[in-house]
N, C-alpha and C. Protein backbone atom coordinates (compact mmCIF):
# COMPACT_ATOMS: atom_id res chain seq x y z
N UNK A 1 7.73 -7.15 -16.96
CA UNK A 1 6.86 -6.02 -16.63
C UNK A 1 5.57 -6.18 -17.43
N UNK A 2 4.70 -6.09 -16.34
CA UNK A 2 3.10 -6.13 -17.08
C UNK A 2 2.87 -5.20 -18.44
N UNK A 3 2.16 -5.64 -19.40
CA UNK A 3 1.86 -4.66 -20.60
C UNK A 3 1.24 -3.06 -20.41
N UNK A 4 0.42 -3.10 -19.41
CA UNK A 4 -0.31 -2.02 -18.78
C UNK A 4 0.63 -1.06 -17.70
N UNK A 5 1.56 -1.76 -17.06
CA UNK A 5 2.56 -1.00 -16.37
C UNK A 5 3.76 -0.14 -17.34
N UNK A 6 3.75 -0.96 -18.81
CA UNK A 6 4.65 -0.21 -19.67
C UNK A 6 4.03 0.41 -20.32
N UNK A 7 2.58 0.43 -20.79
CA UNK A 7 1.99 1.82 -21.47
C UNK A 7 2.10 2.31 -20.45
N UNK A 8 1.60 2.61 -18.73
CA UNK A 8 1.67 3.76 -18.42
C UNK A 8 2.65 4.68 -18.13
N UNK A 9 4.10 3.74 -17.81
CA UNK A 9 5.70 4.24 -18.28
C UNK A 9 5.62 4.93 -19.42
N UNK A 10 5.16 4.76 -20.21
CA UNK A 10 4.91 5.76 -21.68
C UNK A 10 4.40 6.73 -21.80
N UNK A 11 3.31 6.58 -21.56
CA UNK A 11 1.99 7.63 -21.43
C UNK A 11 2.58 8.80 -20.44
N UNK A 12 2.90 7.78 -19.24
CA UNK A 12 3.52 8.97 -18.51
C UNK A 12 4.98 10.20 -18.46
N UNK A 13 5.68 8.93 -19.39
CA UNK A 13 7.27 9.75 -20.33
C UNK A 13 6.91 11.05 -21.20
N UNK A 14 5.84 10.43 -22.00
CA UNK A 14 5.79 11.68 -22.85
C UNK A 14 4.58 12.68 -22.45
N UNK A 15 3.76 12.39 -21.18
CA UNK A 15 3.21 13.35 -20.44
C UNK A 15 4.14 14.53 -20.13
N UNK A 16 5.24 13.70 -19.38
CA UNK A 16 6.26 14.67 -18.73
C UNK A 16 6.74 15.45 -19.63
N UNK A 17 7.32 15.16 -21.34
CA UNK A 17 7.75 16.07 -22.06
C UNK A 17 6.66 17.21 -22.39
N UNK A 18 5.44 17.15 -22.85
CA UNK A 18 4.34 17.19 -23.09
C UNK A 18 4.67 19.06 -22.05
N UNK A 19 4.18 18.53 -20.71
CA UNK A 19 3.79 19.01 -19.99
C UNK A 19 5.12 20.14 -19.97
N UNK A 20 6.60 19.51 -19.65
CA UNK A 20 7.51 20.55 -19.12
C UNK A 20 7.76 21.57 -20.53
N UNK A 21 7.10 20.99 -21.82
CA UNK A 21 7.40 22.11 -22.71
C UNK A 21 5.91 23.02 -22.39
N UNK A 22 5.20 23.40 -22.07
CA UNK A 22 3.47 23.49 -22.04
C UNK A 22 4.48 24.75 -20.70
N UNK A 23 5.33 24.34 -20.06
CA UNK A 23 5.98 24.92 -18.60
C UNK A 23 7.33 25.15 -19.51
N UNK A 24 7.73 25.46 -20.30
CA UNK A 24 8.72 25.96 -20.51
C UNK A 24 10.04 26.75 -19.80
N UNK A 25 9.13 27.76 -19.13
CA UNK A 25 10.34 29.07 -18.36
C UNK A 25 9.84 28.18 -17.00
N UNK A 26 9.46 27.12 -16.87
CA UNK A 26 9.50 27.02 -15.42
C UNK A 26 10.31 25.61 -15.49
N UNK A 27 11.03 25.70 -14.39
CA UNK A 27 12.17 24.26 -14.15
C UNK A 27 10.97 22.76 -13.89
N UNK A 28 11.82 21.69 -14.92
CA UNK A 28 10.87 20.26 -15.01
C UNK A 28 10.64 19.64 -13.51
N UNK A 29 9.31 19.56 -13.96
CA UNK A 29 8.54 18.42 -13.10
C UNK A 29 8.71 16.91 -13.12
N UNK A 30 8.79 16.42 -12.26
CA UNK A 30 7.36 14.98 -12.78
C UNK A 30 6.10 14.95 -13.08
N UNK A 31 5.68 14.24 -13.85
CA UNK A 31 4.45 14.57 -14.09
C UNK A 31 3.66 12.82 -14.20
N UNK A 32 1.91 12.70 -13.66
CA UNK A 32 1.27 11.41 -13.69
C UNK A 32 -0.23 11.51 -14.12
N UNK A 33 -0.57 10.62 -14.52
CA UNK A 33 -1.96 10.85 -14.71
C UNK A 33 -2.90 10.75 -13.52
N UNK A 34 -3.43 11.16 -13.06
CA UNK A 34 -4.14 10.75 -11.60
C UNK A 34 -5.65 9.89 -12.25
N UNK A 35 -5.81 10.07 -13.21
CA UNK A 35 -7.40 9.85 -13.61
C UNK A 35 -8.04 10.00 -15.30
N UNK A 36 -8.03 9.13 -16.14
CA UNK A 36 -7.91 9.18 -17.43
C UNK A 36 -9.65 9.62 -17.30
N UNK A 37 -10.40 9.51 -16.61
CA UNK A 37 -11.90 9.12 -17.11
C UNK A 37 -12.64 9.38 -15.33
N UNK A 38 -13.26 10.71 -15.47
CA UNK A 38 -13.79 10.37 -13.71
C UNK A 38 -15.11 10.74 -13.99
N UNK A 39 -16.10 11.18 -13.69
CA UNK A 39 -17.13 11.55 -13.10
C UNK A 39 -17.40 12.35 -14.26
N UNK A 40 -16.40 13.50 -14.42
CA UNK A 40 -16.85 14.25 -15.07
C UNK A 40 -16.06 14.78 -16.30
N UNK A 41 -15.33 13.61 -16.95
CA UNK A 41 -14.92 13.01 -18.17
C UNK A 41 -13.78 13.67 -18.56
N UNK A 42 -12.73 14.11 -17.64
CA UNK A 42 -11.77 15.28 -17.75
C UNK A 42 -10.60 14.67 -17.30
N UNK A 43 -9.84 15.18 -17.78
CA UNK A 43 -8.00 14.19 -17.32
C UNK A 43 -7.72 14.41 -16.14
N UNK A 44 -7.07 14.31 -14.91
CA UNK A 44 -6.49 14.53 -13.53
C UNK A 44 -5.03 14.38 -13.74
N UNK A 45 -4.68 15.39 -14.01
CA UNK A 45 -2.75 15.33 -13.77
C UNK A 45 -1.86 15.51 -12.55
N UNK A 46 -1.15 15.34 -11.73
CA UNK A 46 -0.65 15.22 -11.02
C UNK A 46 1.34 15.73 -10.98
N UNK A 47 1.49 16.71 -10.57
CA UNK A 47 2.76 17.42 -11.08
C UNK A 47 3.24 17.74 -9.77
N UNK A 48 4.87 17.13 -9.49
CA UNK A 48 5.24 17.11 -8.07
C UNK A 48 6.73 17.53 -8.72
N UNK A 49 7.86 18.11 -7.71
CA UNK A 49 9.11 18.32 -8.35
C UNK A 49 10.32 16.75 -7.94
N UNK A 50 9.68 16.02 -7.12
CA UNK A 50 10.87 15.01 -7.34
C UNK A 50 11.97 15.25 -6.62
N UNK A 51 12.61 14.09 -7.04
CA UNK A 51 14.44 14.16 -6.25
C UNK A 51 15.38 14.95 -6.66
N UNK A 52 14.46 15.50 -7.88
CA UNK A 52 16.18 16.24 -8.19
C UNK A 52 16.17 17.70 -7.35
N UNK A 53 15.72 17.98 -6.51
CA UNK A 53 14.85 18.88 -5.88
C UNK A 53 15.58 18.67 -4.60
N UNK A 54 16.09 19.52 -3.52
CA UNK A 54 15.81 19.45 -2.33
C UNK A 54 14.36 20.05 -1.64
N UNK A 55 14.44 20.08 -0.65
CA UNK A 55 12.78 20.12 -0.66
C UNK A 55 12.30 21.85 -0.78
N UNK A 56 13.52 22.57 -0.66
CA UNK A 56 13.01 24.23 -0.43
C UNK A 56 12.71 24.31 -1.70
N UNK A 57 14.39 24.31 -2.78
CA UNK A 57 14.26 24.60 -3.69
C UNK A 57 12.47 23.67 -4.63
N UNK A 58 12.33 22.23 -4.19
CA UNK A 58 11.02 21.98 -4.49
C UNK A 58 9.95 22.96 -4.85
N UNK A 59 9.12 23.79 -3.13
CA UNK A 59 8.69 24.42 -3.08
C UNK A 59 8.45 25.77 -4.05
N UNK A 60 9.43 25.78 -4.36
CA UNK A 60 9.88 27.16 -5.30
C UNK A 60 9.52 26.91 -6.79
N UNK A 61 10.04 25.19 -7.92
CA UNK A 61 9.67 24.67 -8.51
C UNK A 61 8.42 24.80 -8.72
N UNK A 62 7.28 23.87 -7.76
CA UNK A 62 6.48 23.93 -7.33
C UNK A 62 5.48 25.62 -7.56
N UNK A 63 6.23 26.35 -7.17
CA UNK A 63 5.35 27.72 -7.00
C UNK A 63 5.19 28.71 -8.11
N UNK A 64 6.56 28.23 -9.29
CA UNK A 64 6.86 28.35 -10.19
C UNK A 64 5.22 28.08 -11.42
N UNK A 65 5.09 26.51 -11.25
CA UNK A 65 3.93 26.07 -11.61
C UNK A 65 2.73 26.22 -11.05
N UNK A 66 2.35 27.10 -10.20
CA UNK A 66 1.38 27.44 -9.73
C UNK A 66 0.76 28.56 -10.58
N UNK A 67 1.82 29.44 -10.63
CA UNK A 67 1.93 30.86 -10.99
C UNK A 67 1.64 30.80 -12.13
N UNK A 68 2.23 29.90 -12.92
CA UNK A 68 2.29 29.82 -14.21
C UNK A 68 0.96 28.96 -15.26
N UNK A 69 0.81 28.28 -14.17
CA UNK A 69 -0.72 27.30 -14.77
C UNK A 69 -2.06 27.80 -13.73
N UNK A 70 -1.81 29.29 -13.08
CA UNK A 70 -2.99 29.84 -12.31
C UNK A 70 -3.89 29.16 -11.67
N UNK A 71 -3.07 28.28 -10.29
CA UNK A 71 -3.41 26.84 -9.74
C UNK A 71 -3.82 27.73 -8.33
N UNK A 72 -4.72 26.87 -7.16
CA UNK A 72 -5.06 27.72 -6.31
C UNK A 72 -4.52 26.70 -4.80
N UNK A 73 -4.34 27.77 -4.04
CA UNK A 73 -3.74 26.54 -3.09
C UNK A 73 -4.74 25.72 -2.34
N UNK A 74 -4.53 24.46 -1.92
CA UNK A 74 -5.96 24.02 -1.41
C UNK A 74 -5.54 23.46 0.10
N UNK A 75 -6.12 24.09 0.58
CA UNK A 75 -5.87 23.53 2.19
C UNK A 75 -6.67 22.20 3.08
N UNK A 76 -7.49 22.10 1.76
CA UNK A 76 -8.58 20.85 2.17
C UNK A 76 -7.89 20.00 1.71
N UNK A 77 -6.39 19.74 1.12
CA UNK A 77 -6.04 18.30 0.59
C UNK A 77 -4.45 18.37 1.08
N UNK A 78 -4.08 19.70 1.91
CA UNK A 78 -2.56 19.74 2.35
C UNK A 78 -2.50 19.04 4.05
N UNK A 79 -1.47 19.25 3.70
CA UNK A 79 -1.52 18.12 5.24
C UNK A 79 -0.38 16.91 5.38
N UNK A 80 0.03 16.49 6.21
CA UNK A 80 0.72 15.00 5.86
C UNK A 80 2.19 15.47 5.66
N UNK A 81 2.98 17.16 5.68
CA UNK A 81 4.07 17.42 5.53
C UNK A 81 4.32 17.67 3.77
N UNK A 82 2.91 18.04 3.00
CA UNK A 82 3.01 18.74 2.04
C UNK A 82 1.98 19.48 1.38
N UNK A 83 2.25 20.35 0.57
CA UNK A 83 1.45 21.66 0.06
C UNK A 83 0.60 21.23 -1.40
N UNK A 84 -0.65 21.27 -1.18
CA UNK A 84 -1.10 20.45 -2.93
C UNK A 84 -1.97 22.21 -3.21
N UNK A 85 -1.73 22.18 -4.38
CA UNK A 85 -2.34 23.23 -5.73
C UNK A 85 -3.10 22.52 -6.78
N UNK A 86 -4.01 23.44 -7.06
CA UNK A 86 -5.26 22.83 -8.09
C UNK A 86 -5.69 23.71 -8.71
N UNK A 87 -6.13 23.60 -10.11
CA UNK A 87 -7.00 24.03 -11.06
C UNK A 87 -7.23 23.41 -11.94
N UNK A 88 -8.22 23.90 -13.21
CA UNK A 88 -8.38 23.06 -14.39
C UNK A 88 -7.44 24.54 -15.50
N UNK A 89 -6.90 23.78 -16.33
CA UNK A 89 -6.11 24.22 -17.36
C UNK A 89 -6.73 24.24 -18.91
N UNK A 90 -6.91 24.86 -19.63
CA UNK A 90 -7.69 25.14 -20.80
C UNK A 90 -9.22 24.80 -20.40
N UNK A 91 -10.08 24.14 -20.88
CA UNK A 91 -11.24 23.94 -20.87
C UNK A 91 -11.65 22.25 -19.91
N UNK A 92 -10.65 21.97 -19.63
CA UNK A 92 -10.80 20.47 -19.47
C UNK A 92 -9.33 19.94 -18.76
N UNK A 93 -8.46 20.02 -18.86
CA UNK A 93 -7.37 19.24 -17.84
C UNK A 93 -7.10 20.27 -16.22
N UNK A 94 -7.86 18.95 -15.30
CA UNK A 94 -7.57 18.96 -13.87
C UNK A 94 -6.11 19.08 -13.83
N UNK A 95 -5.65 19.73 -13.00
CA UNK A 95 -4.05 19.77 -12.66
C UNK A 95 -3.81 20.17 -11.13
N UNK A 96 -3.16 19.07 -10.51
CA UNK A 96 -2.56 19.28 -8.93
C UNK A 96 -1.06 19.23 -8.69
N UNK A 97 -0.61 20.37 -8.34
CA UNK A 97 0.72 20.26 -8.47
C UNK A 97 0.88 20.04 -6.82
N UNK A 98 1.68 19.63 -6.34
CA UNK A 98 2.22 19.47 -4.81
C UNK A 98 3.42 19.15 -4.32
N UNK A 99 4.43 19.58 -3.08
CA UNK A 99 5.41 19.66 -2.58
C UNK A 99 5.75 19.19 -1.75
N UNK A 100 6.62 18.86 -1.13
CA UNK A 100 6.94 18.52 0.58
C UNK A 100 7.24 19.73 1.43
N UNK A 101 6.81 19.91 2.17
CA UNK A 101 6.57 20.90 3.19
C UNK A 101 7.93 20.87 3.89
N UNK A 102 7.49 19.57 4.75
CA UNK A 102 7.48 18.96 5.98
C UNK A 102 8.40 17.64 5.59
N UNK A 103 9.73 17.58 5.71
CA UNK A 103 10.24 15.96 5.13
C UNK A 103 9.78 15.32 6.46
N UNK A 104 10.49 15.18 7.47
CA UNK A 104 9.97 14.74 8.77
C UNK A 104 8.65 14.57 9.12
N UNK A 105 7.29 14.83 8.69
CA UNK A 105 6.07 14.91 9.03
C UNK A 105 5.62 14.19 7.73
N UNK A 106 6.23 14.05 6.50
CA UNK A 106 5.99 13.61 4.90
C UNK A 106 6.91 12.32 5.00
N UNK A 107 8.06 11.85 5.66
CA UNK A 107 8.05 10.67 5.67
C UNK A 107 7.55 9.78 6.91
N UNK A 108 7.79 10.69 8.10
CA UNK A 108 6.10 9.78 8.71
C UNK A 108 5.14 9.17 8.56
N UNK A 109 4.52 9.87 7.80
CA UNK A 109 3.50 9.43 7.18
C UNK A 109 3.26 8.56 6.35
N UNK A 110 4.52 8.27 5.53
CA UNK A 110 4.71 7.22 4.48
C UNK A 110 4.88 5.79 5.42
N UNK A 111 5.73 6.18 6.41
CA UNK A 111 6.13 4.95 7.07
C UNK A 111 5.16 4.36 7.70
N UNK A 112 4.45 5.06 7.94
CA UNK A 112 3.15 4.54 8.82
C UNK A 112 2.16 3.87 8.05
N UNK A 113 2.47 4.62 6.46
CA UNK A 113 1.51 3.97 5.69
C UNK A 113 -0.09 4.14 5.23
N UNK A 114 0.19 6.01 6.09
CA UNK A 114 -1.23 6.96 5.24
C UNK A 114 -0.94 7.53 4.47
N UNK A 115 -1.82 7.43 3.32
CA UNK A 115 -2.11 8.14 2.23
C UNK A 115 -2.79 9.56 2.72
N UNK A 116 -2.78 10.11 1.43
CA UNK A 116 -3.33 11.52 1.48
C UNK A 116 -4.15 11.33 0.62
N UNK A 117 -5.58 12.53 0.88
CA UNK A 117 -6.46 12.01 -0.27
C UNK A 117 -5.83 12.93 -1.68
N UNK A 118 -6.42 12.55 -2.68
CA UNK A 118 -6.53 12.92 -4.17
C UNK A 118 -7.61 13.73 -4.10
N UNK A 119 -7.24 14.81 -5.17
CA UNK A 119 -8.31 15.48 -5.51
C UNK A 119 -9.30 14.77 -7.12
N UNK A 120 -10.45 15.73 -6.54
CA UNK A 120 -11.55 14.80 -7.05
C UNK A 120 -12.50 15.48 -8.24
């Protein structure tokens, strides 16, 4: 495994602790960096609920962290058979949390091999 693929296994391990204590009363995420350095010099996090999740209970996860990190829903980046949420958190960390809607319309899409955009 590349050196750069295992810092970001790292970076991103203790993101996740980082983050699900920061979310305490709300059930753990995954959590990724979307963007160390963009435009406008601010972190991009990326917070989805994963497999351990069926997809309702997801949603709920998911809404959990919305509520709780005062995220707004964005309809300009949902689509594709899932629900993405956004805000910035203290003064400076971007945060998009997002769900599967739609499994059937969300693995379509994978299979086919479109992406969804990122927020920016």
């Amino acid at each position: 495994m590349a050196l750069s693929w295992r810092l970001q296994n790292a970076a991103e391990a203790a993101l996740g602790t980082v983050m699900n204590e920061v979310g305490a009363h709300c059930r753990p995420m995954n959590w990724s960096v979307d963007q160390w350095h963009g435009s406008d010099s601010r972190i991009h996090l990326s917070g989805f609920p994963g497999g351990d999740y069926d997809d309702e209970e997801g949603l709920t996860v998911a809404a959990e962290w919305v509520s709780a990190l005062g995220l707004t829903a964005r309809s300009d980046l949902s689509g594709f058979g899932v629900v993405r949420y956004s805000g910035v958190v203290g003064d400076d960390v971007v945060v998009m949390v997002w769900a599967v809607a739609d499994r059937e319309v969300f693995e379509g899409r994978r299979a086919a091999g479109v992406r969804c955009q990122q927020a920016g």
